[in-house]
C-alpha atoms as a PDB file:
ATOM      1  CA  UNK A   1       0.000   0.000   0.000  1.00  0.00           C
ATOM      2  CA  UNK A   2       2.918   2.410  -0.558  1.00  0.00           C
ATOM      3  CA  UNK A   3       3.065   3.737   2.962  1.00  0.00           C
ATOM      4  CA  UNK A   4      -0.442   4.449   3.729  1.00  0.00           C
ATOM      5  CA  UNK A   5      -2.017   3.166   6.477  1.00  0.00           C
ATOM      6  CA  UNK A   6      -5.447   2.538   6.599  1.00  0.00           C
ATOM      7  CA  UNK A   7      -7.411   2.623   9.756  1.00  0.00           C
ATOM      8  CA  UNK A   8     -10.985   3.292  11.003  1.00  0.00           C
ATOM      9  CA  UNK A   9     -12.445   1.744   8.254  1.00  0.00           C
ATOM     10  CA  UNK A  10     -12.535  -1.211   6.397  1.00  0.00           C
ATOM     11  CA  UNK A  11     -11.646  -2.933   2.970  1.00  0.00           C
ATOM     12  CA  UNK A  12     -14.428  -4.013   1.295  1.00  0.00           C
ATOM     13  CA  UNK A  13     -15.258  -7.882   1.314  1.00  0.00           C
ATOM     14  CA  UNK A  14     -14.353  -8.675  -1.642  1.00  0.00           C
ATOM     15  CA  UNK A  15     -10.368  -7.769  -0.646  1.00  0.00           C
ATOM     16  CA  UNK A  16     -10.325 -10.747   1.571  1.00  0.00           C
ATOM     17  CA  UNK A  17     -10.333  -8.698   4.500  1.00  0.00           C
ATOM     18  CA  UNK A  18     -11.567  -8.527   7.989  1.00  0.00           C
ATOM     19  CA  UNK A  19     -14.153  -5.809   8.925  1.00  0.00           C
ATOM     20  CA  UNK A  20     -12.558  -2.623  11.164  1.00  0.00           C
ATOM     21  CA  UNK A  21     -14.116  -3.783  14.375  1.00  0.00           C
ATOM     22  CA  UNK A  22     -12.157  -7.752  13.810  1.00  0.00           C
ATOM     23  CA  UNK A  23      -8.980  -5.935  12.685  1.00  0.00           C
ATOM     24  CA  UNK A  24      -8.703  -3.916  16.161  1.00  0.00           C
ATOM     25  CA  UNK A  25      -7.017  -6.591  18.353  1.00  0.00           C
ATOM     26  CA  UNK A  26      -4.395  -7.189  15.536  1.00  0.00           C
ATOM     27  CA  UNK A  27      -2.823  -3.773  15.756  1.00  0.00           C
ATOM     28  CA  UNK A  28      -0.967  -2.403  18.352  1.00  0.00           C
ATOM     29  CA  UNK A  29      -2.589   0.707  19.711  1.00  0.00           C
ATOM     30  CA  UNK A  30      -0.793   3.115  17.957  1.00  0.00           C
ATOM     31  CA  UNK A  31      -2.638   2.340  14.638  1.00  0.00           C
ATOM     32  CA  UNK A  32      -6.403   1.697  16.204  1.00  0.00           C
ATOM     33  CA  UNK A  33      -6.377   4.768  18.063  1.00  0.00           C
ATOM     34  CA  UNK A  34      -9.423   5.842  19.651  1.00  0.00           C
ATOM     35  CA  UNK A  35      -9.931   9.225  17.756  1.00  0.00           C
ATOM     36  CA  UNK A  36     -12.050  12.161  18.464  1.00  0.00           C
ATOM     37  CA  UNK A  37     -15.644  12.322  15.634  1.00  0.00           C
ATOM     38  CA  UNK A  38     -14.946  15.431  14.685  1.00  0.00           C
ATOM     39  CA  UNK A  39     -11.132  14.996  13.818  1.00  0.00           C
ATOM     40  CA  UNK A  40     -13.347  12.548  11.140  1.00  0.00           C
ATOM     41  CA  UNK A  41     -15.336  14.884   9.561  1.00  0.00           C
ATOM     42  CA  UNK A  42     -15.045  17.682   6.904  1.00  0.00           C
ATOM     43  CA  UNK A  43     -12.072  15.157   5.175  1.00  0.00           C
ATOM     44  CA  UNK A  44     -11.519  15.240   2.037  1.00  0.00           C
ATOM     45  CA  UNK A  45     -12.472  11.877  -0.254  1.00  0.00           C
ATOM     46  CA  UNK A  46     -10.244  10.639  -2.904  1.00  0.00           C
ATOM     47  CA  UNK A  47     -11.103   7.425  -4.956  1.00  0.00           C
ATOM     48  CA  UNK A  48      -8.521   5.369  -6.320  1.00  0.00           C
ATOM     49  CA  UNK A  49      -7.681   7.041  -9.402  1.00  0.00           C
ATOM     50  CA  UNK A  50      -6.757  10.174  -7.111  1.00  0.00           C
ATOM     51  CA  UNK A  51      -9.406  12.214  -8.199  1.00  0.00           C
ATOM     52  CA  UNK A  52     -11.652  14.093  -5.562  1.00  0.00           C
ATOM     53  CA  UNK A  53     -14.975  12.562  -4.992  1.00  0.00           C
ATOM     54  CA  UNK A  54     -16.310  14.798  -1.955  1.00  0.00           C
ATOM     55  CA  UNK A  55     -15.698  15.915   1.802  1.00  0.00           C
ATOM     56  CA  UNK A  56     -17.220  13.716   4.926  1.00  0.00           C
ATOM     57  CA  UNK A  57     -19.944  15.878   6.138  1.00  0.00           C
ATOM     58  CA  UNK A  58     -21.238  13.751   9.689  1.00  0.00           C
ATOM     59  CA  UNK A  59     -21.209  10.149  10.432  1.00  0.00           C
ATOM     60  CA  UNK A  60     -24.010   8.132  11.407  1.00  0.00           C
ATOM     61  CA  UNK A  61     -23.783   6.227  14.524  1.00  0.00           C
ATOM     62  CA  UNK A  62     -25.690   2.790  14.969  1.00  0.00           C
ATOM     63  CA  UNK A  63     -26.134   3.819  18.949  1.00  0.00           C
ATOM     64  CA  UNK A  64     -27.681   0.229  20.014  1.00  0.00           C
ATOM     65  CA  UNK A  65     -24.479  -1.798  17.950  1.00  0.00           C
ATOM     66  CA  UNK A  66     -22.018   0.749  19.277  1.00  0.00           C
ATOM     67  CA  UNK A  67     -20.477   1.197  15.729  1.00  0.00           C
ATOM     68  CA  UNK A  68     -20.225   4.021  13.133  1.00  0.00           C
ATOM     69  CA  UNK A  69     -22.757   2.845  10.389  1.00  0.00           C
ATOM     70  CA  UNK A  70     -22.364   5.188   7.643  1.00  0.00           C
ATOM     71  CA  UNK A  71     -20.579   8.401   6.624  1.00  0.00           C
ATOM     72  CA  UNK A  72     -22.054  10.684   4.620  1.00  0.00           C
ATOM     73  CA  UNK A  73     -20.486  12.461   1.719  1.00  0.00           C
ATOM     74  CA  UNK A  74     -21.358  15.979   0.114  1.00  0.00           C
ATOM     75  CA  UNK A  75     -20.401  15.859  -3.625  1.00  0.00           C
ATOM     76  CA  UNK A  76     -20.859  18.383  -6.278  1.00  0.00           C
ATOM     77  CA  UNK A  77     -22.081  21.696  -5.814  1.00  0.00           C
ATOM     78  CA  UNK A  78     -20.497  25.122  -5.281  1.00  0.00           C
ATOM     79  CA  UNK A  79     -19.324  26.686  -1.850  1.00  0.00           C
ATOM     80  CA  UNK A  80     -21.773  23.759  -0.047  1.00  0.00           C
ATOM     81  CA  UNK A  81     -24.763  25.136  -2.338  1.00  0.00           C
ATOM     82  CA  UNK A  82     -26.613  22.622  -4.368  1.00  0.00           C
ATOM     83  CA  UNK A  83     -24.288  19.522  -3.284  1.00  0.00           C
ATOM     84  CA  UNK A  84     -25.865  16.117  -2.774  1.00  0.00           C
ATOM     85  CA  UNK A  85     -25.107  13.585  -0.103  1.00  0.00           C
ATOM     86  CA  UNK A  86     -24.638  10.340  -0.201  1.00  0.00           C
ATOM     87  CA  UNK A  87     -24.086   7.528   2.419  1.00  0.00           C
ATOM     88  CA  UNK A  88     -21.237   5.938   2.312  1.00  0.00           C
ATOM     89  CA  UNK A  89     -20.947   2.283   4.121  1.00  0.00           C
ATOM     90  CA  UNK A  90     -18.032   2.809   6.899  1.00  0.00           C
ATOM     91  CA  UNK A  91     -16.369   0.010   5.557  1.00  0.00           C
ATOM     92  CA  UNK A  92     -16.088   0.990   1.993  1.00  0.00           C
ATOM     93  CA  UNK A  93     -13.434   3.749   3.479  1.00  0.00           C
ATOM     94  CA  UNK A  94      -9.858   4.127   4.064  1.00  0.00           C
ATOM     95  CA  UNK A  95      -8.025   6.707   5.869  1.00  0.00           C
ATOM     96  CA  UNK A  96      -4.785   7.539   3.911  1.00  0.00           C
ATOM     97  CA  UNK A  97      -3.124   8.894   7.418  1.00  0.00           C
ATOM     98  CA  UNK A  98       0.110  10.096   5.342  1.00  0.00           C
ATOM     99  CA  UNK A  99      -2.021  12.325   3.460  1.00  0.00           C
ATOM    100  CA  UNK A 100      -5.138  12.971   5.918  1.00  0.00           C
ATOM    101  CA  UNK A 101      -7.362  12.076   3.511  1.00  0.00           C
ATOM    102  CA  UNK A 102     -10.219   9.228   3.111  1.00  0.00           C
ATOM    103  CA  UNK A 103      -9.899   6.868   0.151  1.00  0.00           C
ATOM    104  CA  UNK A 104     -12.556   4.859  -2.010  1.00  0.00           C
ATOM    105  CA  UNK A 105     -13.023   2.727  -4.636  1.00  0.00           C
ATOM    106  CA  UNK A 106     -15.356   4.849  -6.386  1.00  0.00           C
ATOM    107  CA  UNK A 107     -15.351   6.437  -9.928  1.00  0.00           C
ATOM    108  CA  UNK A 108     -16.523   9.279 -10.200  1.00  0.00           C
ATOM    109  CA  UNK A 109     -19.778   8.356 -12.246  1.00  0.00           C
ATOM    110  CA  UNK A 110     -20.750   5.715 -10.583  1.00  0.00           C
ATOM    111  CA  UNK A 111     -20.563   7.973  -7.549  1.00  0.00           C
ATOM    112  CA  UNK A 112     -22.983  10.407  -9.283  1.00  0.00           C
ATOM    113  CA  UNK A 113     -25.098   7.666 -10.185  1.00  0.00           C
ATOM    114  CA  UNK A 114     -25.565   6.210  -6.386  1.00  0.00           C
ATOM    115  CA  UNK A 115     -28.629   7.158  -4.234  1.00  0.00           C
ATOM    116  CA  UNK A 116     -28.389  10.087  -2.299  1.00  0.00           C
ATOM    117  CA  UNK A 117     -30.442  12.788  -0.840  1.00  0.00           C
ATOM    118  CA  UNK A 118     -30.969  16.565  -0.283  1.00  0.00           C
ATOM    119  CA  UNK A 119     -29.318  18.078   3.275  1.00  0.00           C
ATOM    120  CA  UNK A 120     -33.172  18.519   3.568  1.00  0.00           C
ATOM    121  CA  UNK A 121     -34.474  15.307   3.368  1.00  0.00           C
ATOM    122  CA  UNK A 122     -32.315  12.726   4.924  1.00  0.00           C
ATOM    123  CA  UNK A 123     -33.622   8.958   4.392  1.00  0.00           C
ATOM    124  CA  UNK A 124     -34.584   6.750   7.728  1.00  0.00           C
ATOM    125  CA  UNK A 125     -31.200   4.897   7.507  1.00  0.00           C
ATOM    126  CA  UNK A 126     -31.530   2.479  10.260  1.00  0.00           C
ATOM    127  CA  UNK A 127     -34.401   0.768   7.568  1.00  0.00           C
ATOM    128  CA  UNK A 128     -32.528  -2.331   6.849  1.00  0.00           C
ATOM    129  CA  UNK A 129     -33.915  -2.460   3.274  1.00  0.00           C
ATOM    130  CA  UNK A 130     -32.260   1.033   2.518  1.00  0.00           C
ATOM    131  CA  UNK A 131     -29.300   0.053   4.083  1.00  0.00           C
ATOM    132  CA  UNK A 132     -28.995  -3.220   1.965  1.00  0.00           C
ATOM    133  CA  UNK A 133     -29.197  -1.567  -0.980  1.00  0.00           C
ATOM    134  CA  UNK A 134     -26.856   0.850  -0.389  1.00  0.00           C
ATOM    135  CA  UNK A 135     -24.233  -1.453   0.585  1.00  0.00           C
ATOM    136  CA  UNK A 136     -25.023  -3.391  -2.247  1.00  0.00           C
ATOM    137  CA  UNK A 137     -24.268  -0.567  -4.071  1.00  0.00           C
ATOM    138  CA  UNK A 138     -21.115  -0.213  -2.903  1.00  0.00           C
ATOM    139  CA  UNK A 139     -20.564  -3.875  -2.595  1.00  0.00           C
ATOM    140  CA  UNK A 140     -20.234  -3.626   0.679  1.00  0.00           C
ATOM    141  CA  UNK A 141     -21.351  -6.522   3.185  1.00  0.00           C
ATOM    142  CA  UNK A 142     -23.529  -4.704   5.463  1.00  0.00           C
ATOM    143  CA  UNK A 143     -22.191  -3.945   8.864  1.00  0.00           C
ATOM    144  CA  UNK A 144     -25.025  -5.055  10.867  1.00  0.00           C
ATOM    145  CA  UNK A 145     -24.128  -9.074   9.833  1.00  0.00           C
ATOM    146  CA  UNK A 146     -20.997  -8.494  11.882  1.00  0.00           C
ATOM    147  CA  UNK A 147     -21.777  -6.517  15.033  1.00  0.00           C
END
C-alpha cells in the first residue's frame, strides 16, 4: 500500500479482508487509536484514481451496535450550495493517514449515479432495506451481519 495506512475503516469484502471492528485486536494501539468524531469529519475523499470525490460531512452512529454505520459524503455543488449527499458504508473507506485524507473505490460516475439525498431530506437509515441496498451498491457486506 505504498506507505499508507489505513485505519478506522474497512476494505471491502471482496479484498479478503476482515471488517474494522475484527482488525482492532491485531494492531498495536498506535494504529487503532481511539480518535475524536470530529477529527473525522469535513475530510476530504479521494477514490482510487486520485481524483476528488467529496468531503465527509457527519457520520451516522448505529447507537444500540455501538459502531459508526455510515458516513455521509457531500459531492458536487459550489461553496456547499446545491451539493448532494450520499451515504457511504463505513467500511467501503480508508483513511490515507500520510495524506489525511479518506480513500474509495469509487469512480466518479458511478458515484454520481448512487442514491443520495438533499441536506433537507435525509432517508430513515436504520431501515434495513435502505441500508442493503446501499451497501449493495457499494458492494459492501452490510455492517449489521458483523456486530
Amino acid at each position: 500500500m505504498g506507505g499508507r495506512r489505513r485505519m478506522h475503516g474497512g476494505f471491502r469484502a471482496s479484498r479478503g479482508a476482515l471488517p474494522f471492528w475484527n482488525r482492532i485486536r491485531r494492531y498495536p494501539m498506535a494504529i487503532a487509536d481511539v480518535v475524536k468524531v470530529t477529527s473525522l469529519t469535513n475530510v476530504d475523499v479521494y477514490n482510487l484514481q486520485d481524483e476528488k470525490v467529496g468531503t465527509i460531512q457527519n457520520l451516522m452512529i448505529d447507537a444500540e451496535r455501538g459502531c459508526i454505520a455510515y458516513a455521509v459524503l457531500s459531492h458536487g455543488g459550489f461553496l456547499g450550495i446545491g451539493d448532494k449527499l450520499f451515504a457511504i458504508p463505513w467500511s467501503s473507506l480508508g483513511l490515507d493517514t500520510d495524506r489525511g485524507i479518506y480513500t474509495m473505490d469509487v469512480s466518479r460516475e458511478r458515484l454520481e449515479n448512487a442514491p443520495g439525498f438533499d441536506k433537507d431530506n435525509w432517508p430513515n437509515m436504520a431501515n434495513e432495506e435502505w441500508g442493503r441496498r446501499v451497501h449493495e451498491y457499494y458492494d459492501a457486506e452490510p455492517y449489521w451481519l458483523h456486530v
